[in-house]
Protein backbone atom coordinates (compact mmCIF):
# COMPACT_ATOMS: atom_id res chain seq x y z
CA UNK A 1 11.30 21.77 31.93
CA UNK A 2 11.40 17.72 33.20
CA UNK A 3 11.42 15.92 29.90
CA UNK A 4 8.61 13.80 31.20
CA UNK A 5 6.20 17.13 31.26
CA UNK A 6 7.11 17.32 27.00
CA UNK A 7 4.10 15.24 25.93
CA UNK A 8 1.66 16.68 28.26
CA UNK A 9 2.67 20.24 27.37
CA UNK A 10 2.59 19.89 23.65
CA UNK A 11 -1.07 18.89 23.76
CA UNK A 12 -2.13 21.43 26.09
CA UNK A 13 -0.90 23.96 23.80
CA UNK A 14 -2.23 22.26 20.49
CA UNK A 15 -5.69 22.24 22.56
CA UNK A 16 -5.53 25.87 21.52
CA UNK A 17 -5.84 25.65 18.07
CA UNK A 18 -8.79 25.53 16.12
CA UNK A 19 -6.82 24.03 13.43
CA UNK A 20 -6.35 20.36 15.22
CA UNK A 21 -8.84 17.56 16.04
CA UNK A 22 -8.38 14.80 17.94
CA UNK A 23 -5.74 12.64 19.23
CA UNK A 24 -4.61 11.63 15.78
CA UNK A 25 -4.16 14.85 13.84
CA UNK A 26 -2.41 16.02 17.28
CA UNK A 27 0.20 13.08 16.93
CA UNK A 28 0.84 14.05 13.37
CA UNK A 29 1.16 17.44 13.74
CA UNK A 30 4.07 16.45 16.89
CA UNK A 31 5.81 14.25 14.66
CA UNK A 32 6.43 16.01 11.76
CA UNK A 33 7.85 18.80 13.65
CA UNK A 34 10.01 16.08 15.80
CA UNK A 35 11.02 13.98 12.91
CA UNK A 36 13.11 17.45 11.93
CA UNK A 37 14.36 17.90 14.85
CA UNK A 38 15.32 14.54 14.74
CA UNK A 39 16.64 14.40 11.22
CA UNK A 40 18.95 17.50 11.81
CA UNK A 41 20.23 15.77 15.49
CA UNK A 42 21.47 12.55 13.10
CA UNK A 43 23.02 15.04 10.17
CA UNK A 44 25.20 16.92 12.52
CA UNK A 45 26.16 13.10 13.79
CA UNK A 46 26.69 12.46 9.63
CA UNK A 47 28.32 15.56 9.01
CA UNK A 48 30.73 14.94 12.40
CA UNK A 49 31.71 11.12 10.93
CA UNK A 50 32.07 12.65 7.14
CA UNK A 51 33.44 15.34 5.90
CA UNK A 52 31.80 15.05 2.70
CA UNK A 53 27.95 14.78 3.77
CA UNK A 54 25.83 17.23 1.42
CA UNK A 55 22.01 17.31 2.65
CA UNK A 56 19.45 16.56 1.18
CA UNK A 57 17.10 19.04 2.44
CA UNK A 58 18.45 23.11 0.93
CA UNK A 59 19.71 25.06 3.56
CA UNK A 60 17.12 27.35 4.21
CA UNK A 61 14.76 24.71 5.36
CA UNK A 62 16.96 22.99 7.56
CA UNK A 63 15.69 22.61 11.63
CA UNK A 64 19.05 24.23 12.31
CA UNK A 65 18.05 27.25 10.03
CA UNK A 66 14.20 27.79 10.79
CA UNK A 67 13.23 26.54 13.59
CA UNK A 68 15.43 27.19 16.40
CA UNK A 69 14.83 30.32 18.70
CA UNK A 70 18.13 32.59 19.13
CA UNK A 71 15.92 34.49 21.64
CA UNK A 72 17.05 37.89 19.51
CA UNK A 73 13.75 38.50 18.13
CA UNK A 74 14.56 37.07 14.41
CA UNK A 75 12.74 33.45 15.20
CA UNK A 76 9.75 33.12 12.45
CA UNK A 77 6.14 33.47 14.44
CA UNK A 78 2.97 33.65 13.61
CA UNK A 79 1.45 34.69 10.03
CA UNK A 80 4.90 34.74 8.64
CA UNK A 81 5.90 31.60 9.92
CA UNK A 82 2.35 29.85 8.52
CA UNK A 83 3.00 31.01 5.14
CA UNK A 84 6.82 29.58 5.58
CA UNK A 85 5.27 25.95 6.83
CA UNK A 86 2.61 26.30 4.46
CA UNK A 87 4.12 27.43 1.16
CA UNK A 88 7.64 26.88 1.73
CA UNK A 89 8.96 24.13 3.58
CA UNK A 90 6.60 21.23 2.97
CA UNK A 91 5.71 21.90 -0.79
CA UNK A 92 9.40 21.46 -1.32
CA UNK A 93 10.03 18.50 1.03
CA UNK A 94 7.25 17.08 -1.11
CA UNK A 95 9.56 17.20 -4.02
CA UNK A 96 13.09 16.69 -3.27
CA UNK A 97 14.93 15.42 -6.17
CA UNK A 98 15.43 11.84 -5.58
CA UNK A 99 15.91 8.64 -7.32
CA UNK A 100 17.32 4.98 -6.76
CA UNK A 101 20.36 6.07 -6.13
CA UNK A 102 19.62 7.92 -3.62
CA UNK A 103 20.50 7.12 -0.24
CA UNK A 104 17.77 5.56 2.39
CA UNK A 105 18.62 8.10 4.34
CA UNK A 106 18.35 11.17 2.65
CA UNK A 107 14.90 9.70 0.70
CA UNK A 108 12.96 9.43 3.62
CA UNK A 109 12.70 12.86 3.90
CA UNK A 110 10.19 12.89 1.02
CA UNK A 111 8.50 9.53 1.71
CA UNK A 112 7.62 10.98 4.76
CA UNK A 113 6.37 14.29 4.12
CA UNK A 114 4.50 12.69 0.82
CA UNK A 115 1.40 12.61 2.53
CA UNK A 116 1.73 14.17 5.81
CA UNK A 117 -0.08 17.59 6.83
CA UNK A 118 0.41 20.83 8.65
CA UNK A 119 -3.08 21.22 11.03
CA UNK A 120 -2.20 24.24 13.02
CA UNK A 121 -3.88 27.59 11.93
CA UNK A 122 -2.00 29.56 14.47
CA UNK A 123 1.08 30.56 14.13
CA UNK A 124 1.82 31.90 17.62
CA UNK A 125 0.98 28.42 19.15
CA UNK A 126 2.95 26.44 16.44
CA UNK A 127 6.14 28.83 17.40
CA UNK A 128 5.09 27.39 20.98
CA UNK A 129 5.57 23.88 19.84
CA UNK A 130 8.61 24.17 17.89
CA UNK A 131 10.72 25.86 21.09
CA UNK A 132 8.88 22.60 23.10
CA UNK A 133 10.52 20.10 21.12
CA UNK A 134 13.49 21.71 20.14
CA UNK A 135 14.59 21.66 24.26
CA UNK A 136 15.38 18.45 23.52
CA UNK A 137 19.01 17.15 23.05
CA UNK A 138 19.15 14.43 20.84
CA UNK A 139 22.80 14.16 20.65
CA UNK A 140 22.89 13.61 24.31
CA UNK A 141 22.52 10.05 24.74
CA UNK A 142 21.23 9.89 28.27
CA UNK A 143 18.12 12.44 27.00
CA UNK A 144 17.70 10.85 23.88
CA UNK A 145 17.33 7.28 25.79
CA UNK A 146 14.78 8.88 28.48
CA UNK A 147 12.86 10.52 25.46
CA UNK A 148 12.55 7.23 23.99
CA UNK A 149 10.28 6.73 26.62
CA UNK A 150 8.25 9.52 26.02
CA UNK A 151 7.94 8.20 22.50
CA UNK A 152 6.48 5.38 23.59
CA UNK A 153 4.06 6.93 25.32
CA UNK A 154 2.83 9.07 22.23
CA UNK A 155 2.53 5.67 20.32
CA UNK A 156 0.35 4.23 23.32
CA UNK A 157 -2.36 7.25 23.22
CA UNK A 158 -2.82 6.01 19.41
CA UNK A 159 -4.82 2.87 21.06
CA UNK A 160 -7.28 5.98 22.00
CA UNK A 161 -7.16 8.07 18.87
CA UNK A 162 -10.25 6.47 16.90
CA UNK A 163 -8.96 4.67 13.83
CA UNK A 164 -5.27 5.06 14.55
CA UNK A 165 -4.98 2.46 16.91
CA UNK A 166 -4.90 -0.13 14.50
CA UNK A 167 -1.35 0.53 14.18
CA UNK A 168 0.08 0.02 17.52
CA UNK A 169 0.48 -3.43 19.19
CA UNK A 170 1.39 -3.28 23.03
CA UNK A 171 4.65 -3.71 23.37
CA UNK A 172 4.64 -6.58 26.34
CA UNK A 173 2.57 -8.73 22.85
CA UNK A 174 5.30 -8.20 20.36
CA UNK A 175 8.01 -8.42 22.96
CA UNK A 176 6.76 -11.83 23.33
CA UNK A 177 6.63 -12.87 20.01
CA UNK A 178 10.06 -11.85 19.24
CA UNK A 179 11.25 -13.59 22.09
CA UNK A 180 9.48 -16.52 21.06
CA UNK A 181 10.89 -16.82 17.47
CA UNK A 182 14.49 -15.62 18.81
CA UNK A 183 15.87 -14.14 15.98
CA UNK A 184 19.87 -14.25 15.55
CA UNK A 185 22.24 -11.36 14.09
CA UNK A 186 22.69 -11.90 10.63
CA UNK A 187 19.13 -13.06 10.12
CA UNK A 188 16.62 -10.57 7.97
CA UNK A 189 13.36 -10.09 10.01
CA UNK A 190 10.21 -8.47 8.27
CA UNK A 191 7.16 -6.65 8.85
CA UNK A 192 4.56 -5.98 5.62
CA UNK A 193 2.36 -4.02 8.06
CA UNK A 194 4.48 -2.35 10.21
CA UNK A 195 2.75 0.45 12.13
CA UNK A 196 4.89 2.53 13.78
CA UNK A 197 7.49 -0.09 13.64
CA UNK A 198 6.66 -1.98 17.21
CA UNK A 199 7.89 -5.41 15.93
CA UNK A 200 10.92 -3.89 14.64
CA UNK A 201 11.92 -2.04 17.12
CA UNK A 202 11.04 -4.89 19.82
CA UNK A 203 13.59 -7.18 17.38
CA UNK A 204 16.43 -4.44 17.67
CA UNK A 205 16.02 -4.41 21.61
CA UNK A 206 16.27 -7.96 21.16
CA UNK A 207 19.48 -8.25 19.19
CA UNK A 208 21.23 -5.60 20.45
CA UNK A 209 22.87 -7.77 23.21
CA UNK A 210 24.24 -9.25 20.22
CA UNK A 211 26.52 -6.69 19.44
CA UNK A 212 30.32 -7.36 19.79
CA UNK A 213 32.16 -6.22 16.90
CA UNK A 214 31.78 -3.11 14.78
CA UNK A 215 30.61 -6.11 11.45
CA UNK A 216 28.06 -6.95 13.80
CA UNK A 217 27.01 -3.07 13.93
CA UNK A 218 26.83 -3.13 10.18
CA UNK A 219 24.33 -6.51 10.41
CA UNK A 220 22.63 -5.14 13.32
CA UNK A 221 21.54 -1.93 11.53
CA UNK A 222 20.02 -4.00 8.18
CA UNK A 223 18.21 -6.55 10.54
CA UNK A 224 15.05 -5.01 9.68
CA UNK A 225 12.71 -4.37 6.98
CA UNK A 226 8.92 -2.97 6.69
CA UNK A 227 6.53 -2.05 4.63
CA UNK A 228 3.49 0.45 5.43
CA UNK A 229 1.11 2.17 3.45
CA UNK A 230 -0.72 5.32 5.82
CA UNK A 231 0.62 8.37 6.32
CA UNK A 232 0.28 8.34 10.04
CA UNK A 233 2.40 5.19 11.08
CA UNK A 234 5.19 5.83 8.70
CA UNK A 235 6.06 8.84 9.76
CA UNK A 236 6.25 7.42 13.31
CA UNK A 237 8.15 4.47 12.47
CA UNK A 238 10.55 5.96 10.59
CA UNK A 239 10.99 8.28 13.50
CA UNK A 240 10.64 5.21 16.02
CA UNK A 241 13.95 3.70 13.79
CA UNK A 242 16.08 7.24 13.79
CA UNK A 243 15.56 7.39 17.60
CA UNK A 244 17.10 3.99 17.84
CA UNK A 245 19.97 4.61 15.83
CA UNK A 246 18.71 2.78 12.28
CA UNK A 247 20.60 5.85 9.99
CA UNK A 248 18.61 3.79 6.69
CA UNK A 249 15.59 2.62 8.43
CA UNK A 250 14.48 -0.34 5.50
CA UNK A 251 10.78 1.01 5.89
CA UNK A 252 8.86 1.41 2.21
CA UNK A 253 5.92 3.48 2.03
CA UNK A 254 3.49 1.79 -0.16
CA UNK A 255 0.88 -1.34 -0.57
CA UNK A 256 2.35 -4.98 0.49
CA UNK A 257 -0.32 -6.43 -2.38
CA UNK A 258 0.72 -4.38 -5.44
CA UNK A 259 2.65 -7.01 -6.36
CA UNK A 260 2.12 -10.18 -7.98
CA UNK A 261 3.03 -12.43 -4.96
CA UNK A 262 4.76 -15.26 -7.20
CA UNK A 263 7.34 -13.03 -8.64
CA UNK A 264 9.15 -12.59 -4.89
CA UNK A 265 12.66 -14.06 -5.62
CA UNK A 266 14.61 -15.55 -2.64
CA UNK A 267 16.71 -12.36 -2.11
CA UNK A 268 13.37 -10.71 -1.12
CA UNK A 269 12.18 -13.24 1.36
CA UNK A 270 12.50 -13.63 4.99
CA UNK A 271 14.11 -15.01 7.88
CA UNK A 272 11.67 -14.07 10.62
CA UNK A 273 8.56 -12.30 9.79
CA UNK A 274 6.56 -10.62 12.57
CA UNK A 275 3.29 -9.07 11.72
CA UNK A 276 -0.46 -7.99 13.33
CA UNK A 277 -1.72 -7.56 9.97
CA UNK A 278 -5.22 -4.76 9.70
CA UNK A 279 -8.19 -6.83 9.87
CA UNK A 280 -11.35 -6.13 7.88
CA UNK A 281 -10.68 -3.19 5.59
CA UNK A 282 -11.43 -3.57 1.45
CA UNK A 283 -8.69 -4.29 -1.45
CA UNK A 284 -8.81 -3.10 -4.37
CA UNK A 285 -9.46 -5.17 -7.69
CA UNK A 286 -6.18 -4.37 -9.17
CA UNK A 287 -4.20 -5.95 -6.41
CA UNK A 288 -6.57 -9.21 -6.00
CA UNK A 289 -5.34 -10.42 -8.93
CA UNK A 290 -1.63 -10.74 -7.25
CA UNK A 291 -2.80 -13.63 -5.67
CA UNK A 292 -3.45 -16.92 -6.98
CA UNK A 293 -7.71 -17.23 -7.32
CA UNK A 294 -7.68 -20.13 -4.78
CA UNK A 295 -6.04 -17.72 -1.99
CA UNK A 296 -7.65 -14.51 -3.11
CA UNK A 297 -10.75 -13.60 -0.54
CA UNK A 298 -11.67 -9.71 0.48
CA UNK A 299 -10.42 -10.42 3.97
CA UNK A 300 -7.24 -8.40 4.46
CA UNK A 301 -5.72 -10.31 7.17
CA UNK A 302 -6.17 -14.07 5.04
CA UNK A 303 -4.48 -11.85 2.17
CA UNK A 304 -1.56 -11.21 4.16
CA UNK A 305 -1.07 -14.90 5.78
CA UNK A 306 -0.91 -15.63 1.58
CA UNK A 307 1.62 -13.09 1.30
CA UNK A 308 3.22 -14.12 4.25
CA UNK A 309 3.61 -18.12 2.67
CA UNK A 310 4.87 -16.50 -0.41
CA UNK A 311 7.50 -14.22 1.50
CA UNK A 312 8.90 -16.89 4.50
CA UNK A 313 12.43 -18.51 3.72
CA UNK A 314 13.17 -22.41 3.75
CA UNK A 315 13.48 -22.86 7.61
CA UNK A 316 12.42 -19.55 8.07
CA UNK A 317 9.95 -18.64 11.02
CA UNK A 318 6.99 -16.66 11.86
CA UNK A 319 4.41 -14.88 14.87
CA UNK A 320 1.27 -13.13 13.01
CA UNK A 321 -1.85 -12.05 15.13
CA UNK A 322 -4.97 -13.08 13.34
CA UNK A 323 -8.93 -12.81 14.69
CA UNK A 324 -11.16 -15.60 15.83
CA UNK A 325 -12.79 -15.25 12.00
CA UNK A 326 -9.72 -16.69 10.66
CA UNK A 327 -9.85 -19.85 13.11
CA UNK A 328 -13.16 -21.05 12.08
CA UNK A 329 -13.68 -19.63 9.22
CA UNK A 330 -15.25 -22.19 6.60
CA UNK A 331 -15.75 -20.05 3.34
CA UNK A 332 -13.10 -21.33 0.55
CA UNK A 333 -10.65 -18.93 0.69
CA UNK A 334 -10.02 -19.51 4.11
CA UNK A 335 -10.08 -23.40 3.97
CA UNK A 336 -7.88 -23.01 1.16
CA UNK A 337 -5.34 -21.18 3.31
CA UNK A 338 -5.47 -23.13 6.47
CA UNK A 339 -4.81 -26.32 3.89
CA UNK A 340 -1.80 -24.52 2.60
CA UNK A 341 -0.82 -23.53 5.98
CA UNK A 342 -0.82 -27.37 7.00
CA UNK A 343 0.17 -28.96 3.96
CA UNK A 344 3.22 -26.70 3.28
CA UNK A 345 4.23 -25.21 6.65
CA UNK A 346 4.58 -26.37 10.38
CA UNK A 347 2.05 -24.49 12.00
CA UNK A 348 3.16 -25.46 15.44
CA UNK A 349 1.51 -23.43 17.79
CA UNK A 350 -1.46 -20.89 18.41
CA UNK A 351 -1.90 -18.59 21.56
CA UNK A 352 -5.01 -17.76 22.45
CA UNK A 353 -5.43 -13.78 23.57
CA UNK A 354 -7.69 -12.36 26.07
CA UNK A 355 -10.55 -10.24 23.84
CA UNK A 356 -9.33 -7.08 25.63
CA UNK A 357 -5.47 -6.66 24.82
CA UNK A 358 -6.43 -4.45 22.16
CA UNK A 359 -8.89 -1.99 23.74
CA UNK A 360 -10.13 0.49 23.81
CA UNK A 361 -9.31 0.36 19.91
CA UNK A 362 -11.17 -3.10 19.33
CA UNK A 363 -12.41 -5.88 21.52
CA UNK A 364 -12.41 -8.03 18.84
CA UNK A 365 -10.83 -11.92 20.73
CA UNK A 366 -7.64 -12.25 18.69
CA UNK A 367 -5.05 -15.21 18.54
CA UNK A 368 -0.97 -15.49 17.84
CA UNK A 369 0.10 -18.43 15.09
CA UNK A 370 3.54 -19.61 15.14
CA UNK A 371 4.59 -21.50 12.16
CA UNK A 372 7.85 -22.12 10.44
CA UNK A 373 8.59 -23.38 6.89
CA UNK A 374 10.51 -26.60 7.84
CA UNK A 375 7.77 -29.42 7.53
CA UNK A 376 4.32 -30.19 6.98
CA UNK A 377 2.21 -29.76 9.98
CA UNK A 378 2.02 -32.95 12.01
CA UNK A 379 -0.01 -31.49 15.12
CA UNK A 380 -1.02 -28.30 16.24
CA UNK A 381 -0.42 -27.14 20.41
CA UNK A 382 -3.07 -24.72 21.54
CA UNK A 383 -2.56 -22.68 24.53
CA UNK A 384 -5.50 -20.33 26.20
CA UNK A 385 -4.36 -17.43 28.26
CA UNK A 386 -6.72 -16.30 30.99
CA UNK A 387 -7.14 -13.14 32.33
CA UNK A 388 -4.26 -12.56 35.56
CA UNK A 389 -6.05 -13.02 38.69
CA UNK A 390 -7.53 -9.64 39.89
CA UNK A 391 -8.23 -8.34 36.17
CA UNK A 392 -11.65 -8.48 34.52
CA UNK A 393 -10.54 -6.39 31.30
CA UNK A 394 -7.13 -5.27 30.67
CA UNK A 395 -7.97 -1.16 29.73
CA UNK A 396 -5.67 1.99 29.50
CA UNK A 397 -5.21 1.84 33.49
CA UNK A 398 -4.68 -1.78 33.80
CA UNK A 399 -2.67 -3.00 30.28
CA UNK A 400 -1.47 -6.08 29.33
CA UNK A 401 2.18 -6.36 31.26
CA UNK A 402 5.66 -8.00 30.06
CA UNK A 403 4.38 -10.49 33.49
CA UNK A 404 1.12 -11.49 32.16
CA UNK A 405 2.97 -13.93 29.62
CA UNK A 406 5.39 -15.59 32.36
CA UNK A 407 2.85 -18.81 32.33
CA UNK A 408 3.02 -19.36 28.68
CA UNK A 409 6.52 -18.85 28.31
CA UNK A 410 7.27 -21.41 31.31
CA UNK A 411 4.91 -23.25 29.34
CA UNK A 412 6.36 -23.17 25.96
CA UNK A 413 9.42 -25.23 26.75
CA UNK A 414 6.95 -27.80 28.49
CA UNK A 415 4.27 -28.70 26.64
CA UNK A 416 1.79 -30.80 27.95
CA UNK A 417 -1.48 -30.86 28.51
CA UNK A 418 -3.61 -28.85 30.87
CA UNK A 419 -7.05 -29.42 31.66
CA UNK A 420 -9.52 -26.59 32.67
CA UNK A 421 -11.41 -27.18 36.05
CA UNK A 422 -14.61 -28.83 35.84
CA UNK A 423 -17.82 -27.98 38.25
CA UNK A 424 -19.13 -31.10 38.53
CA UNK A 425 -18.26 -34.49 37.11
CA UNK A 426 -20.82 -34.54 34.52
CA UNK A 427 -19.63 -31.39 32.74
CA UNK A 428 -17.70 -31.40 29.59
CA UNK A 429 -14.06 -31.62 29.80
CA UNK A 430 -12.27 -28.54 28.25
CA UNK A 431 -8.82 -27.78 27.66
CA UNK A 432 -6.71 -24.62 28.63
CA UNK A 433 -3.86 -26.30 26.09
CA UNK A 434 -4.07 -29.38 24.36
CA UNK A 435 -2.40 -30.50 20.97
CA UNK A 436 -4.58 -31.60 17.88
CA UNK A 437 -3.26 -34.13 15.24
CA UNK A 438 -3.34 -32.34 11.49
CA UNK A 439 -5.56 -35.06 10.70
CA UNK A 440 -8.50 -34.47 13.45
CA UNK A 441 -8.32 -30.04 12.27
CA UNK A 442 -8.48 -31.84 8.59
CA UNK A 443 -11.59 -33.83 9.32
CA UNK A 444 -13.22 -30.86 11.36
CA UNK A 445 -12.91 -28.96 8.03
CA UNK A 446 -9.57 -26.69 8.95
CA UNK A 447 -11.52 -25.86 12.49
CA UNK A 448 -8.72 -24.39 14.64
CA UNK A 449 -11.22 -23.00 17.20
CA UNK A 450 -10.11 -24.96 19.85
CA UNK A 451 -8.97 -24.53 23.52
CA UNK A 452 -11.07 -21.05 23.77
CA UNK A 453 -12.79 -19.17 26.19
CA UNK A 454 -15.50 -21.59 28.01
CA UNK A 455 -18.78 -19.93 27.12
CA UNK A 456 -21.50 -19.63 29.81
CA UNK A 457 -23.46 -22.68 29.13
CA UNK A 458 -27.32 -22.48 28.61
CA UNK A 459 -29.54 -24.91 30.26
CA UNK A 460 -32.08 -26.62 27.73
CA UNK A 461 -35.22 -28.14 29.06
CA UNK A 462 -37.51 -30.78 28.08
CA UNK A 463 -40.44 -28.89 25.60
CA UNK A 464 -43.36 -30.03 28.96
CA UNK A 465 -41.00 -28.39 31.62
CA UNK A 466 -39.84 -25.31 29.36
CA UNK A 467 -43.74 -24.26 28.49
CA UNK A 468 -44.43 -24.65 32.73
CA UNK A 469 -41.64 -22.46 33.70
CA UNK A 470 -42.55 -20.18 30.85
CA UNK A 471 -46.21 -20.37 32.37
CA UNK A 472 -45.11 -19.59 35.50
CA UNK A 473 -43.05 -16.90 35.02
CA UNK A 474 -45.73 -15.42 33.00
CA UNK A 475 -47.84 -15.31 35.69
CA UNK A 476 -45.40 -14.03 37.94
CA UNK A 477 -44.61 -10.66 35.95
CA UNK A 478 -48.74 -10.77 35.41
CA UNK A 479 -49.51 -10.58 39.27
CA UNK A 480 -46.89 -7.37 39.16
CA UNK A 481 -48.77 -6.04 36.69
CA UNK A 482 -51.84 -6.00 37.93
CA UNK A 483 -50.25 -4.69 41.36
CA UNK A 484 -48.98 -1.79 39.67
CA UNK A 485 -52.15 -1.24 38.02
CA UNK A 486 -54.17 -1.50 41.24
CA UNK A 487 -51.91 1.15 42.65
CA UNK A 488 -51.88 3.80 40.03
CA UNK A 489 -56.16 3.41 39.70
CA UNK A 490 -56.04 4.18 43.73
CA UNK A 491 -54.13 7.01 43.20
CA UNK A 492 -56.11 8.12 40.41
CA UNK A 493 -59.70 7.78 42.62
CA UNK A 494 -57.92 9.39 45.31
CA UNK A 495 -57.82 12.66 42.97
């Protein structure tokens, strides 16, 4: 089987079972089974480069063990293998016996089964799905590359999958930011919302050109660090990192805001942070209080621009995709953080998205903020980009491409100003990018609405010349009326 049919088949067979719903619970229920497979491709690679290695997982549970098909009749199937998932292998998973000592490697194993469950009821179709994914070679590198591809994929049909596709950015948007901030080996690059690990996997593609000597190897692999707190995404991102070659994927599974922000020393701040932080959402009252009361607001996304201030290293440098809410916003929390965010940072430079890059998961119009922590702010450069030519909406068919940011990165490294096109010479001039002194945002109360989409204007008329066209369309619809009326009352004598 072509290892571009995997995906495809997997579902179709899952589509059987009255166990799974949805796109989401059908992701979960892949990766669990692939993160084994996975997990027992990298410990025959650990056992191969030490003699030593002791796993963590007991021997009977192992993918090598359980799962794999001999063809001699002895594979588990059906009820027997239900009641192996079910009451055997992911009760104990649940527990290994870990502590700090423990290695990264060998503790993800229970951080990632700690919440994750088994959907399928049948245990004839969940055989099925085990032989699927164990065809794959992960210790070939060529197969393991293409099925990185295939990964992908199953990360892009989360955008579909209801709730779940808050956690996946496309990857042409982070691409771009990374490139944008361009992060060097030996610098520590973050993510406190990480998904399914987009941004850090887009910063490994990045620095792995970087590469020369087997020190840089060591580097490369503790680039990265993330935190997320669902189920879902963590198990993907840890398996995202393990199918690029991060052995100790830096990836915690809890709540960025349970602690007190303050107490972050500087060996737990950042370099480069990269982040599209959940919008909306509600925080609880126990982890409010980690933020200072002038910063603290019910708005998950301001929290994590707080956290964010509290986390970035002198010089350090950041991308974070906020909403339109955040931009001009006037309630204090807000104003609060935008003044913090000029005062205290250089917030240099804010990228206006098209509403759609998101969808079908949210059309919500969304924005990118570049700052860095090497001055106040002395202006702010505002960039709009438009939809390509040809595109009304970018949608599952038509996404946003690697392409679509060629103007603003041409633009970047020339910055000037660029003037939209006006109708007539009466109308308004507006501005596709334009810059904005600190001290014109500060006097428009933190406003950083600026440079967005042109809104369809509305034509307001003189009260006189209003009521007459109101009067006249009145009578207009009127005469219909009474047409219609006429008609139906012929039709009616005509019986």
């Amino acid at each position: 089987m072509g290892i571009g049919n995997i995906l495809k088949k997997l579902q179709d067979i899952m589509r059987k079972d009255e166990g799974v719903n949805g796109d989401a619970q059908r992701l979960e229920q892949i990766v669990w089974i692939l993160f084994l497979k996975v997990y027992d491709a990298k410990e025959q690679q650990w056992e191969f480069d030490d003699d030593n290695y002791k796993s963590i997982i007991p021997e009977n549970l192992r993918w090598r063990n359980w799962a794999k098909d001999n063809k001699d009749g002895l594979a588990l199937t059906g009820e027997e293998l239900l009641n192996f998932v079910n009451n055997e292998l992911f009760p104990k998973l649940k527990k290994l016996d870990i502590n700090s000592e423990t290695p990264i490697k060998k503790a993800i194993v229970t951080y990632t089964f700690k919440d994750v469950n088994n959907y399928m009821k049948n245990g004839i179709l969940l055989r099925q799905v085990i032989n699927v994914i164990d065809e794959i070679e992960f210790t070939n590198p060529n197969e393991r590359h293409e099925f990185n591809d295939i990964y992908e994929t199953m990360l892009k049909e989360l955008q579909s999958a209801g709730n779940a596709g808050e956690f996946y950015t496309p990857r042409p948007v982070t691409n771009f930011m990374v490139e944008m901030l361009n992060p060097t080996l030996g610098e520590k690059v973050a993510d406190f919302a990480c998904g399914t690990g987009g941004f850090l996997t887009s910063t490994l593609d990045y620095l792995k050109e970087q590469k020369k000597t087997a020190e840089d190897i060591d580097i490369y692999n503790e680039s990265i660090y993330g935190i997320e707190m669902k189920s879902l995404p963590y198990l993907l991102c840890i398996t995202n990192l393990l199918l690029h070659d991060i052995d100790n994927p830096r990836v915690e599974h809890r709540n960025s805001f349970d602690r007190n922000i303050k107490e972050y020393t500087d060996n737990e701040k950042y370099d480069v942070i990269l982040m599209n932080p959940p919008y909306g959402g509600s925080v609880l009252k126990e982890h409010l209080i980690n933020f200072p009361s002038s910063l603290r607001g019910s708005e998950t996304a301001d929290l994590f621009i707080a956290l964010i201030m509290y986390r970035l290293k002198l010089n350090g440098r950041v991308a974070v995709i906020l909403p339109d809410g955040f931009l001009f916003g006037t309630d204090n929390t807000k104003v609060n953080i935008k003044e913090k965010l000029l005062k205290d940072f250089n917030l240099h430079t804010i990228v206006r998205l098209p509403s759609s890059v998101f969808a079908p998961y949210t059309s919500i119009t969304t924005n990118i903020l570049f700052f860095d922590k090497t001055q106040s702010t002395d202006k702010v450069w505002f960039y709009r980009m438009d939809m390509p030519e040809g595109y009304k909406n970018f949608s599952k068919t038509k996404p946003i491409l690697n392409i679509h940011f060629n103007d603003v990165k041409e633009w970047w490294n020339n910055r000037k100003e660029i003037v939209d096109k006006k109708e007539n010479e009466d109308a308004t001039i507006t501005y596709k990018a334009k810059s904005y002194d600190v001290k014109e945002i500060i006097n428009m109360n933190y406003n950083l609405d600026l440079c967005g989409y042109p809104h369809e204007e509305e034509i307001i008329l003189e009260p006189k010349e209003l009521i007459a066209q109101y009067q006249k369309k009145r009578a207009s619809l009127n005469a219909e009326i009474d047409k219609i009326l006429a008609e139906v009352s012929k039709l009616l004598e005509e019986e």
